[in-house]
N, C-alpha and C. Protein backbone atom coordinates (compact mmCIF):
# COMPACT_ATOMS: atom_id res chain seq x y z
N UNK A 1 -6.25 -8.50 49.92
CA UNK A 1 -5.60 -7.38 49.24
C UNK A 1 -4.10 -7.44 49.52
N UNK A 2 -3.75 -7.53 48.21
CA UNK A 2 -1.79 -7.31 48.59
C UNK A 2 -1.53 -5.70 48.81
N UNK A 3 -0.42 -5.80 49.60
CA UNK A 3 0.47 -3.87 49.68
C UNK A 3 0.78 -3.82 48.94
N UNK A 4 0.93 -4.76 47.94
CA UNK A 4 1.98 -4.44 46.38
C UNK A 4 1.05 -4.00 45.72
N UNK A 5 -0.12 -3.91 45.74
CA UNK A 5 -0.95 -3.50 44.68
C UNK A 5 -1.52 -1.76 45.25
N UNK A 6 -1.79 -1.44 44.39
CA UNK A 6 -2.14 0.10 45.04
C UNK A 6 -3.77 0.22 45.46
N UNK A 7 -3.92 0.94 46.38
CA UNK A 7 -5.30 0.71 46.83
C UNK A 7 -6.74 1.23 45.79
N UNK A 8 -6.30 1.94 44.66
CA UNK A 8 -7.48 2.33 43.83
C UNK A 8 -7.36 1.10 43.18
N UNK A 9 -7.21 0.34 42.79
CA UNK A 9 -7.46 -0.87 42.49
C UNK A 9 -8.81 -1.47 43.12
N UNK A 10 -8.91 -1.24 44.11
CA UNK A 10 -9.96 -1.89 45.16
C UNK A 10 -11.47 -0.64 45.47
N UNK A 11 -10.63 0.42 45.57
CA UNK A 11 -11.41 1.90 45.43
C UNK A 11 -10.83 2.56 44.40
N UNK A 12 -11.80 2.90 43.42
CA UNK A 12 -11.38 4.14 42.54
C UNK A 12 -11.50 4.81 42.69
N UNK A 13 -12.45 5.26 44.10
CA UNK A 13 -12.28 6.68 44.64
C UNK A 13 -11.08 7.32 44.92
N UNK A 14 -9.54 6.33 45.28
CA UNK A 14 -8.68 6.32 46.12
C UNK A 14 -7.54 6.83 45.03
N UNK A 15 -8.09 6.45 43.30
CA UNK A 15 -6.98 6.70 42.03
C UNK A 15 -6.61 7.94 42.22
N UNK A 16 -5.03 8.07 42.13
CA UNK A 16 -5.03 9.57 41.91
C UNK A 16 -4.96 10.14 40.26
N UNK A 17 -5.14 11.20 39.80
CA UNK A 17 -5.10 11.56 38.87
C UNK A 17 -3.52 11.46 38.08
N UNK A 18 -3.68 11.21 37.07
CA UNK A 18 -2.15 10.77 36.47
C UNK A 18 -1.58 11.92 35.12
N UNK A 19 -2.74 13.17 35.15
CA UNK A 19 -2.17 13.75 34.64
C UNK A 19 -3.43 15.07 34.75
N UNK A 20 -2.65 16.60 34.74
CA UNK A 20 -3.01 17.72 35.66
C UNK A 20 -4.34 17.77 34.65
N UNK A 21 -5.75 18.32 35.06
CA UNK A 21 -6.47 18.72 34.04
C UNK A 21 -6.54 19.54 32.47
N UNK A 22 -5.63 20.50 32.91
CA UNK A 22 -5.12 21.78 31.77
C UNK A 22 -4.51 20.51 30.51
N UNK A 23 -3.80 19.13 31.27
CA UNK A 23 -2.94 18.61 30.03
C UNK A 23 -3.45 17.70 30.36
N UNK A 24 -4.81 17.04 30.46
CA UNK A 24 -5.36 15.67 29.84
C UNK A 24 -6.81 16.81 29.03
N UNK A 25 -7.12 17.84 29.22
CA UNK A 25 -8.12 18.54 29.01
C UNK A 25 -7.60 19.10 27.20
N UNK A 26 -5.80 19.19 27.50
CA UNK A 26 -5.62 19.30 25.88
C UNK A 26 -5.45 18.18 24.94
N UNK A 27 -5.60 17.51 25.67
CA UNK A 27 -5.11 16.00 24.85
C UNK A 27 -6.14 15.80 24.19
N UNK A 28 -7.55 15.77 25.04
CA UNK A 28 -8.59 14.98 24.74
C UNK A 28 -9.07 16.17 23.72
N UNK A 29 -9.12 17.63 24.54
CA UNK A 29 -9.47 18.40 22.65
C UNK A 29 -9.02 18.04 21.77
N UNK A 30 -7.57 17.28 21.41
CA UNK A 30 -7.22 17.69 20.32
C UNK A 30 -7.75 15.92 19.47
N UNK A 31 -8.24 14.94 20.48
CA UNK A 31 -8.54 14.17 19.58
C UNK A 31 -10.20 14.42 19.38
N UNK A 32 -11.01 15.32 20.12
CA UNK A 32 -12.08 15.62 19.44
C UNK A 32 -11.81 15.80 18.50
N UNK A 33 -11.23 16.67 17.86
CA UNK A 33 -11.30 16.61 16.19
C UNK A 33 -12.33 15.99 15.81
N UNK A 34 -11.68 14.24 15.54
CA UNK A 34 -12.05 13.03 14.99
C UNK A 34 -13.58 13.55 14.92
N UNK A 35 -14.60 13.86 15.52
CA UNK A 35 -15.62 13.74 16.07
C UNK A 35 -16.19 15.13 15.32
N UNK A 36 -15.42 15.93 14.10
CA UNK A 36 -15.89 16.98 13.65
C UNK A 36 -16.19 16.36 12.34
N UNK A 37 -17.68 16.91 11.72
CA UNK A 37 -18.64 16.16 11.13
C UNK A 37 -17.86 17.65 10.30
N UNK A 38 -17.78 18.61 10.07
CA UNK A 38 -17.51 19.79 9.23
C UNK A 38 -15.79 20.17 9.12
N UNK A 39 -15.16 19.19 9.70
CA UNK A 39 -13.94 19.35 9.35
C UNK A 39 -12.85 18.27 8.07
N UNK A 40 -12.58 19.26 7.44
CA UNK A 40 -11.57 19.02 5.97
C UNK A 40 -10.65 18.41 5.79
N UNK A 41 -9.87 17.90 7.45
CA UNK A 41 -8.71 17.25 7.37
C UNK A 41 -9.19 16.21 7.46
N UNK A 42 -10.42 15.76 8.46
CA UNK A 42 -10.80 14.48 9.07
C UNK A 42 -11.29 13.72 7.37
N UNK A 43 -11.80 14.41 6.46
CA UNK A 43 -12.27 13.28 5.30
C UNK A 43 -10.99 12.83 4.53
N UNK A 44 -9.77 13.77 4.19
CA UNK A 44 -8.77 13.20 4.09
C UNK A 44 -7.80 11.99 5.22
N UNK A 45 -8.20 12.37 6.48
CA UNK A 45 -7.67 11.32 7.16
C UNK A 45 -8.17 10.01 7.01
N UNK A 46 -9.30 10.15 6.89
CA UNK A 46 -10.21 9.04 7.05
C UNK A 46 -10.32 8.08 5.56
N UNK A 47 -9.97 9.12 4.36
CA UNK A 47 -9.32 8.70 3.31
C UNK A 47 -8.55 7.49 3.53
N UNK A 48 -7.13 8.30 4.20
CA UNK A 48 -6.00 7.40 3.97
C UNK A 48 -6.25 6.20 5.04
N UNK A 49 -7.31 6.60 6.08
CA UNK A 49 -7.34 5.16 6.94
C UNK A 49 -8.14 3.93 6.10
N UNK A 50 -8.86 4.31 5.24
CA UNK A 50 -9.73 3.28 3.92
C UNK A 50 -8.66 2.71 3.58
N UNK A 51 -7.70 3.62 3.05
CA UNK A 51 -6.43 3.05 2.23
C UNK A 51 -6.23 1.95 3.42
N UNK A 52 -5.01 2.14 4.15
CA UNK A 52 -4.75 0.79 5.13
C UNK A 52 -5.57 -0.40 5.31
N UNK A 53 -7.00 0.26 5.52
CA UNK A 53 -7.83 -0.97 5.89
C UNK A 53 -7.50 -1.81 4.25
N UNK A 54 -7.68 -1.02 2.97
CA UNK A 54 -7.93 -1.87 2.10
C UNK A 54 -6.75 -2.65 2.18
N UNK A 55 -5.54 -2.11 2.10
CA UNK A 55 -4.39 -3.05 2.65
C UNK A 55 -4.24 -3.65 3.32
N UNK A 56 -4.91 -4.06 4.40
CA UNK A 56 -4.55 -4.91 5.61
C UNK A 56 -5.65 -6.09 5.05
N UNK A 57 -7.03 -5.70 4.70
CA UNK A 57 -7.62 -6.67 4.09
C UNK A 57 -7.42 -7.23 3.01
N UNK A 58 -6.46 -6.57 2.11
CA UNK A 58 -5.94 -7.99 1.03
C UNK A 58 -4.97 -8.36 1.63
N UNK A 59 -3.74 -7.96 2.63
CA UNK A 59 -2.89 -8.76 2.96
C UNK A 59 -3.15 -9.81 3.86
N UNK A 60 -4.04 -9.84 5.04
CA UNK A 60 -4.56 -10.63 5.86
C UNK A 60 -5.94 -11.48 5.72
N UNK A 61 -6.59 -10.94 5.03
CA UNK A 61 -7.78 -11.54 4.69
C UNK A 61 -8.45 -11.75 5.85
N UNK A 62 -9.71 -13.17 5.37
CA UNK A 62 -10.45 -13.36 6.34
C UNK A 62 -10.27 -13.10 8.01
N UNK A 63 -8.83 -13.16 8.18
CA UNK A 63 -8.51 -13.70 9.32
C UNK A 63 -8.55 -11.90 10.45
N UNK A 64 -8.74 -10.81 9.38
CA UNK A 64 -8.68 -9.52 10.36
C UNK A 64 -10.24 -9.64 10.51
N UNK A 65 -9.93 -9.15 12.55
CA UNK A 65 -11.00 -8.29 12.87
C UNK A 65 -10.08 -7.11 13.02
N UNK A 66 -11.20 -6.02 13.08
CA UNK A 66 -11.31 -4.85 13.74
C UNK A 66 -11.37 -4.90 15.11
N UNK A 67 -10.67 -4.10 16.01
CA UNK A 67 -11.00 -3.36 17.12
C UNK A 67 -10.83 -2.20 17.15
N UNK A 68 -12.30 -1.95 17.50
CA UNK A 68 -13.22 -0.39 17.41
C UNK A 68 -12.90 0.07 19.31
N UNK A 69 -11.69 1.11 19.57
CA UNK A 69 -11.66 1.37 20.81
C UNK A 69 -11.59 2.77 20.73
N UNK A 70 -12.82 3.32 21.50
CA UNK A 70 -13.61 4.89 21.65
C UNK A 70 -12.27 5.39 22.53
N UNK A 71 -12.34 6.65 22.63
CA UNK A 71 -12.14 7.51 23.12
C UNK A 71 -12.40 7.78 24.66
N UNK A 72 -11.89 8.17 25.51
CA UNK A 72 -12.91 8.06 26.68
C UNK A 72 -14.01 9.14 26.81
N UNK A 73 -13.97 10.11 26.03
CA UNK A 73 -14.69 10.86 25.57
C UNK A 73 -16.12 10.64 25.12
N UNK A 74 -15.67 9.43 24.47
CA UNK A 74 -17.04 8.86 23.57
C UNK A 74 -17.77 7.94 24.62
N UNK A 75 -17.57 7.52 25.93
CA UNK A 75 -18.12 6.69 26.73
C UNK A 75 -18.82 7.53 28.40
N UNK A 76 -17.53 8.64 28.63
CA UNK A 76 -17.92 9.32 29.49
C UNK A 76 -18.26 10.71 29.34
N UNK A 77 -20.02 10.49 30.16
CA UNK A 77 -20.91 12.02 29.16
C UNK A 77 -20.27 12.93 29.88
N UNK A 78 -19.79 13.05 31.32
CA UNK A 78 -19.57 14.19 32.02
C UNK A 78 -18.08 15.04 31.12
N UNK A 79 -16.97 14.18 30.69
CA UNK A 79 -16.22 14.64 30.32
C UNK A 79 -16.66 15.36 28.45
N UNK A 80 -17.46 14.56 28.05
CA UNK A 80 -18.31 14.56 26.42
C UNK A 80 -18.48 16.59 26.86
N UNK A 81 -19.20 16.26 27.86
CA UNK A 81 -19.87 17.54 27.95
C UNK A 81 -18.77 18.88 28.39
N UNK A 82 -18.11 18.50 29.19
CA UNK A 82 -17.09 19.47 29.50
C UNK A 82 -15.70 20.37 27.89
N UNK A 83 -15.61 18.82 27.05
CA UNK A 83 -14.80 19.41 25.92
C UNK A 83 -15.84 19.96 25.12
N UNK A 84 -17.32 19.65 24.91
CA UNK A 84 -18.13 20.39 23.98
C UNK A 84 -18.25 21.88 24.09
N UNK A 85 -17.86 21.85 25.07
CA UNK A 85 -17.64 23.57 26.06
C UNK A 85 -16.54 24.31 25.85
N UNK A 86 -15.55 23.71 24.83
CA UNK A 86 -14.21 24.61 24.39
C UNK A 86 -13.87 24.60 22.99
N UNK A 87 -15.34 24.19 22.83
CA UNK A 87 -15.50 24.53 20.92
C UNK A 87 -16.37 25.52 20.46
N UNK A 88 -16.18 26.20 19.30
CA UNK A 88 -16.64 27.18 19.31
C UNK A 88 -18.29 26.72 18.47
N UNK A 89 -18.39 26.02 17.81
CA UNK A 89 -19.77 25.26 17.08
C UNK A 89 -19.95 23.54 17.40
N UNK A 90 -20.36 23.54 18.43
CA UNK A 90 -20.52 21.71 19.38
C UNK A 90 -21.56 21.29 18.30
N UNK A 91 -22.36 21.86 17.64
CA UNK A 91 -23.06 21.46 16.60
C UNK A 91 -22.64 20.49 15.97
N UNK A 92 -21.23 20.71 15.45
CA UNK A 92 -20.45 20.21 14.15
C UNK A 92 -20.12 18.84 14.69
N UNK A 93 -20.25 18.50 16.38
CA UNK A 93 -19.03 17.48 16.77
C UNK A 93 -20.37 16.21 16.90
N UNK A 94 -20.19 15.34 16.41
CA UNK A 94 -20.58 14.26 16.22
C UNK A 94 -20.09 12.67 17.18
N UNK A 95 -20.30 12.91 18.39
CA UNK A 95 -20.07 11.85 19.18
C UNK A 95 -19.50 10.20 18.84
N UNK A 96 -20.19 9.62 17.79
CA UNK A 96 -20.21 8.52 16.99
C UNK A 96 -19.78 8.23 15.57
N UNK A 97 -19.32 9.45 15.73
CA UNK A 97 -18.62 9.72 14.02
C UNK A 97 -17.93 8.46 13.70
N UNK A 98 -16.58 9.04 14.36
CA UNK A 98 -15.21 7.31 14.18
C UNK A 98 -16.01 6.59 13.72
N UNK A 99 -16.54 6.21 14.57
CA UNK A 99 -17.46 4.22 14.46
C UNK A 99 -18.22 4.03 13.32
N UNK A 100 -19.31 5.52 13.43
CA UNK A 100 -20.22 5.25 11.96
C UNK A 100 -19.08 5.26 10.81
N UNK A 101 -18.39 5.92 10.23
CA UNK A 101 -17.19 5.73 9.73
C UNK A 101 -17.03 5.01 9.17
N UNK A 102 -16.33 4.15 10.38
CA UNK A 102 -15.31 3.06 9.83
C UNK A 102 -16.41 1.66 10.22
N UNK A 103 -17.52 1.76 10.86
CA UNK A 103 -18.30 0.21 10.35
C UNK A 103 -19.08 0.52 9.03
N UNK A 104 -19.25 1.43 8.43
CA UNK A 104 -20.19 1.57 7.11
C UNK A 104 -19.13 0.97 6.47
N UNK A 105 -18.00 1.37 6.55
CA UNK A 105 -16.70 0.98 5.63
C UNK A 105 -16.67 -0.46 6.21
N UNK A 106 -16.09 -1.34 6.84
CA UNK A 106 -16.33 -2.71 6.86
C UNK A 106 -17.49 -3.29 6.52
N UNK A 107 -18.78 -2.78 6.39
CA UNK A 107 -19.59 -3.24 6.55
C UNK A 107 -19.78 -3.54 4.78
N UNK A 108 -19.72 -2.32 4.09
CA UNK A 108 -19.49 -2.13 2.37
C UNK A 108 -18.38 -3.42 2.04
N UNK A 109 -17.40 -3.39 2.93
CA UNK A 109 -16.23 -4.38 2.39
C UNK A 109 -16.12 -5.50 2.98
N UNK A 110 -17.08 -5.94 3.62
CA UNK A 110 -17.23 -7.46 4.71
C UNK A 110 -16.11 -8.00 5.35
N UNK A 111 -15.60 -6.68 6.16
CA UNK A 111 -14.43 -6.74 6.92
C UNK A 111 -15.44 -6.71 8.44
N UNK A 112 -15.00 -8.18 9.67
CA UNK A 112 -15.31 -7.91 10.52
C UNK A 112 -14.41 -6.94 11.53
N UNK A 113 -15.64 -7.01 12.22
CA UNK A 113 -14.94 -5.62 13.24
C UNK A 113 -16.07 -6.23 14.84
N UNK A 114 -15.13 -5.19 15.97
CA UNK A 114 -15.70 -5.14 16.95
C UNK A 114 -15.97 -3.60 17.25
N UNK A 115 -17.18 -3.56 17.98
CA UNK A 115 -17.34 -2.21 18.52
C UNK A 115 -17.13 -1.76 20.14
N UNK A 116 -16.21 -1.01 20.92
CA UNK A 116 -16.62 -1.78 21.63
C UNK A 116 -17.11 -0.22 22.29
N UNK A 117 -17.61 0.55 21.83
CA UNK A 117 -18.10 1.75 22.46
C UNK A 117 -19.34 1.43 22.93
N UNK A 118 -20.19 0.97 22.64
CA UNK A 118 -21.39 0.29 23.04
C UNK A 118 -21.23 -0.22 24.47
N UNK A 119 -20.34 -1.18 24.40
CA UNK A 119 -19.83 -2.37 25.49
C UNK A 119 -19.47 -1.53 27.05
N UNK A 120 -18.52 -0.11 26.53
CA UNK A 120 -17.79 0.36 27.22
C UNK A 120 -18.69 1.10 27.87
N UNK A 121 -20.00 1.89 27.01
CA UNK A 121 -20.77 2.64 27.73
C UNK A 121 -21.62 2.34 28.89
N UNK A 122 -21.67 0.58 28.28
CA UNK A 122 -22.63 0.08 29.44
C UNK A 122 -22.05 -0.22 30.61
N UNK A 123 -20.51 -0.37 30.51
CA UNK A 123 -19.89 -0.75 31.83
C UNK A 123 -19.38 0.12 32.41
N UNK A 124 -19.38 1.72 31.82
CA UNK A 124 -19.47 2.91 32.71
C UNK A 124 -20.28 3.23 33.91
N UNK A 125 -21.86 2.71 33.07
CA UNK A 125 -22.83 3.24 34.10
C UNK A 125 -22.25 2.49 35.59
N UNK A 126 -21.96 1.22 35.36
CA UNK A 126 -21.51 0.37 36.57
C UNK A 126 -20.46 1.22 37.67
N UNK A 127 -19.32 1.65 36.64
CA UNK A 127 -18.12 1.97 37.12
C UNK A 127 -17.21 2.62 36.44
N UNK A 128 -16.21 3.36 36.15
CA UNK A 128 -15.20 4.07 35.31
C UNK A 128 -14.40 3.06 34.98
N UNK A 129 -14.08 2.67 33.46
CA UNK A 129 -13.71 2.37 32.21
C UNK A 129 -12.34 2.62 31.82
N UNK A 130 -11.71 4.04 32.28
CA UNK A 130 -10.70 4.38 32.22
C UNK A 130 -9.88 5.16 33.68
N UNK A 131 -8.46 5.54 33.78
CA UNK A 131 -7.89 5.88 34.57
C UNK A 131 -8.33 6.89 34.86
N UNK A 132 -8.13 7.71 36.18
CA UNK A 132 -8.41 8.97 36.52
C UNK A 132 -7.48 9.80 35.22
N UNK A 133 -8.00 10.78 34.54
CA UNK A 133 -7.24 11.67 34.10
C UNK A 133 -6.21 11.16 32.81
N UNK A 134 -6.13 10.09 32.36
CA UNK A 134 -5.69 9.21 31.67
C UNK A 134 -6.09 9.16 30.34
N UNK A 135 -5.58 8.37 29.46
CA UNK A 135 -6.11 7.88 28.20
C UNK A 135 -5.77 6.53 28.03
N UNK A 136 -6.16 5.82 29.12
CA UNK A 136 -5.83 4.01 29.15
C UNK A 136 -7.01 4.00 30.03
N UNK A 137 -7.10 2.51 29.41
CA UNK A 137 -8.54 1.91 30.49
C UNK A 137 -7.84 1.72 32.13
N UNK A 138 -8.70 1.96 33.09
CA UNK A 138 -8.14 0.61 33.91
C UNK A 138 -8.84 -0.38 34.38
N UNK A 139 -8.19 -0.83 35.48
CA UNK A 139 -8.36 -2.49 35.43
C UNK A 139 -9.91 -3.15 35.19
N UNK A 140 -10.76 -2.65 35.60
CA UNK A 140 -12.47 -2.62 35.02
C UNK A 140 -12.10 -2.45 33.85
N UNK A 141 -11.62 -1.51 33.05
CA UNK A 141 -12.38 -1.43 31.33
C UNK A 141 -11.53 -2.52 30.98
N UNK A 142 -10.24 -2.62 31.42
CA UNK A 142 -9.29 -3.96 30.75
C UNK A 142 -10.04 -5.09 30.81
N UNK A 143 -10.73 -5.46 32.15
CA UNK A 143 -10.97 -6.35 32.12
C UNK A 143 -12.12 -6.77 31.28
N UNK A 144 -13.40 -5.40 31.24
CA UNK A 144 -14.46 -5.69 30.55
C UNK A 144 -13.75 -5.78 28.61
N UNK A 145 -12.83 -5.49 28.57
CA UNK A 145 -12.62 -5.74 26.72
C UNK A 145 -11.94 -7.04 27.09
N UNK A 146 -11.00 -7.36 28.17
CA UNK A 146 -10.25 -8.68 27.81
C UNK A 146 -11.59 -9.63 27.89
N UNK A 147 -12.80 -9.70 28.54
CA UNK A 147 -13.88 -10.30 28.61
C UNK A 147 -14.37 -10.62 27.12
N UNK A 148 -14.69 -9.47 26.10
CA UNK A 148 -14.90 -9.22 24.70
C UNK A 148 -13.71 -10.23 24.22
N UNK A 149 -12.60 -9.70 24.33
CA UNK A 149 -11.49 -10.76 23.25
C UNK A 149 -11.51 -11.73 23.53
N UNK A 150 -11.87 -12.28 24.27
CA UNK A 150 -11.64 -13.70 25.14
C UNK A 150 -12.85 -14.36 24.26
N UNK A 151 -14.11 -14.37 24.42
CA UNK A 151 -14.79 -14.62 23.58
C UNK A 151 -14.75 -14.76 22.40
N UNK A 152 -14.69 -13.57 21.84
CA UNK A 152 -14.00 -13.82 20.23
C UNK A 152 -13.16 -14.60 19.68
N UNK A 153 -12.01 -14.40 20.43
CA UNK A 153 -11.17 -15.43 20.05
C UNK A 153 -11.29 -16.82 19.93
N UNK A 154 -11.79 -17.10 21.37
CA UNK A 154 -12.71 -18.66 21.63
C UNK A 154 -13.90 -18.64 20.36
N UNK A 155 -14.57 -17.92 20.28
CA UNK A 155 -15.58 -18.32 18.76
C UNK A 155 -14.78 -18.48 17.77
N UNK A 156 -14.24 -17.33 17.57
CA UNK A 156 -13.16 -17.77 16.03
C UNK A 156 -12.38 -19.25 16.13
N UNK A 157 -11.56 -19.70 17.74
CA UNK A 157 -10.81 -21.06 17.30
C UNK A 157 -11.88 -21.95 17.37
N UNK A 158 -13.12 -21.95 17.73
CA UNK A 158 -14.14 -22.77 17.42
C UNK A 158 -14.31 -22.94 16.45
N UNK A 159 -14.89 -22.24 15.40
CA UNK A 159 -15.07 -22.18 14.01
C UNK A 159 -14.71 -22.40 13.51
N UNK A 160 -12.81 -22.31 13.56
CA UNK A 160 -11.71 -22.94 13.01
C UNK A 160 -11.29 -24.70 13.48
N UNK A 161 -12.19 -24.96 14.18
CA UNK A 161 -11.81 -26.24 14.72
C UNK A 161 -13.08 -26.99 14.06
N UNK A 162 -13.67 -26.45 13.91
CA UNK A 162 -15.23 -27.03 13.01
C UNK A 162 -14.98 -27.19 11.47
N UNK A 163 -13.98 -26.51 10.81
CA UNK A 163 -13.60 -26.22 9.75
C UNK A 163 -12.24 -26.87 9.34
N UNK A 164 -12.02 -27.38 10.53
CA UNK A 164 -10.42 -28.25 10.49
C UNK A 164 -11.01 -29.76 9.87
N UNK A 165 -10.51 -30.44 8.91
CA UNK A 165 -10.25 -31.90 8.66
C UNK A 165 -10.13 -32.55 9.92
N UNK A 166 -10.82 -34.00 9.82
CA UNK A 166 -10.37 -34.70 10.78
C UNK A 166 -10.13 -35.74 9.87
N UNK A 167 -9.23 -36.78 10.73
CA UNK A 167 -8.57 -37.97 9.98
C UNK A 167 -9.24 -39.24 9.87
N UNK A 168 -9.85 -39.60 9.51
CA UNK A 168 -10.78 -40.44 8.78
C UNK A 168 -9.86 -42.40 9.32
């Protein structure tokens, strides 16, 4: 262990919190939203995010993936459960919304994508995914998605190297 490195690195018991509850507790309400199955702005938002995607997929083509990155909300139940508690109808809020979303939509337009809420949930049970109090992974969730891209990428320049001419 280096001194240069801080000791929650090694213990995450040891992380301190990087931002007071009252103001990571409003943050994360306000991107529940997303997650409201009965709210009017979210089908217009979600509108104009079709729009982009359709733009990014004729400008880039084959070559876009998606990365699908949850919320920490959407991975950790204890906190899931604590913002469902400062809405007035938890009915309406739909955990998996985003994702169902926007993979029906790639999926209609054979745009790949990654998910990685799935990925993230499973490497919760292990260990925490994100910072104390935060809205960034740390070094566990970094590492478990740089694990995901790393792969991908290596399949895709595979594929592309299978697909390359060779010189005869």
């Amino acid at each position: 262990k280096s001194h240069l490195l801080p000791e929650y690195l090694f213990d995450e018991a040891k992380e301190p919190p990087t931002l007071s509850n009252a103001t990571f507790m409003e943050i994360e309400r306000h991107r529940l939203e997303v997650c409201n199955s009965q709210g009017k702005q979210n089908e217009e938002a979600y509108d104009l995010i079709f729009k982009a995607l359709d733009y990014l997929n004729e400008t880039v083509g084959e070559k876009l993936v998606l990365l699908l990155v949850p919320d920490e909300y959407q991975v950790n139940d204890s906190l899931w459960t604590d913002l469902l508690a400062t809405v007035a109808d938890s009915g309406a809020y739909r955990r998996e919304l985003p994702q169902q979303k926007i993979i029906q939509y790639c999926q209609s337009h054979e745009m790949k994508y990654i998910d990685l809420l799935p990925i993230l949930r499973e490497a919760e049970k292990m260990q925490r995914t994100y910072h104390l109090r935060n809205t960034h992974f740390n070094a566990y969730g970094n590492k478990v998605v740089g694990s995901i891209l790393a792969d991908v990428i290596f399949h895709h320049e595979a594929v592309l190297k299978d697909q390359t001419p060779t010189k005869q």
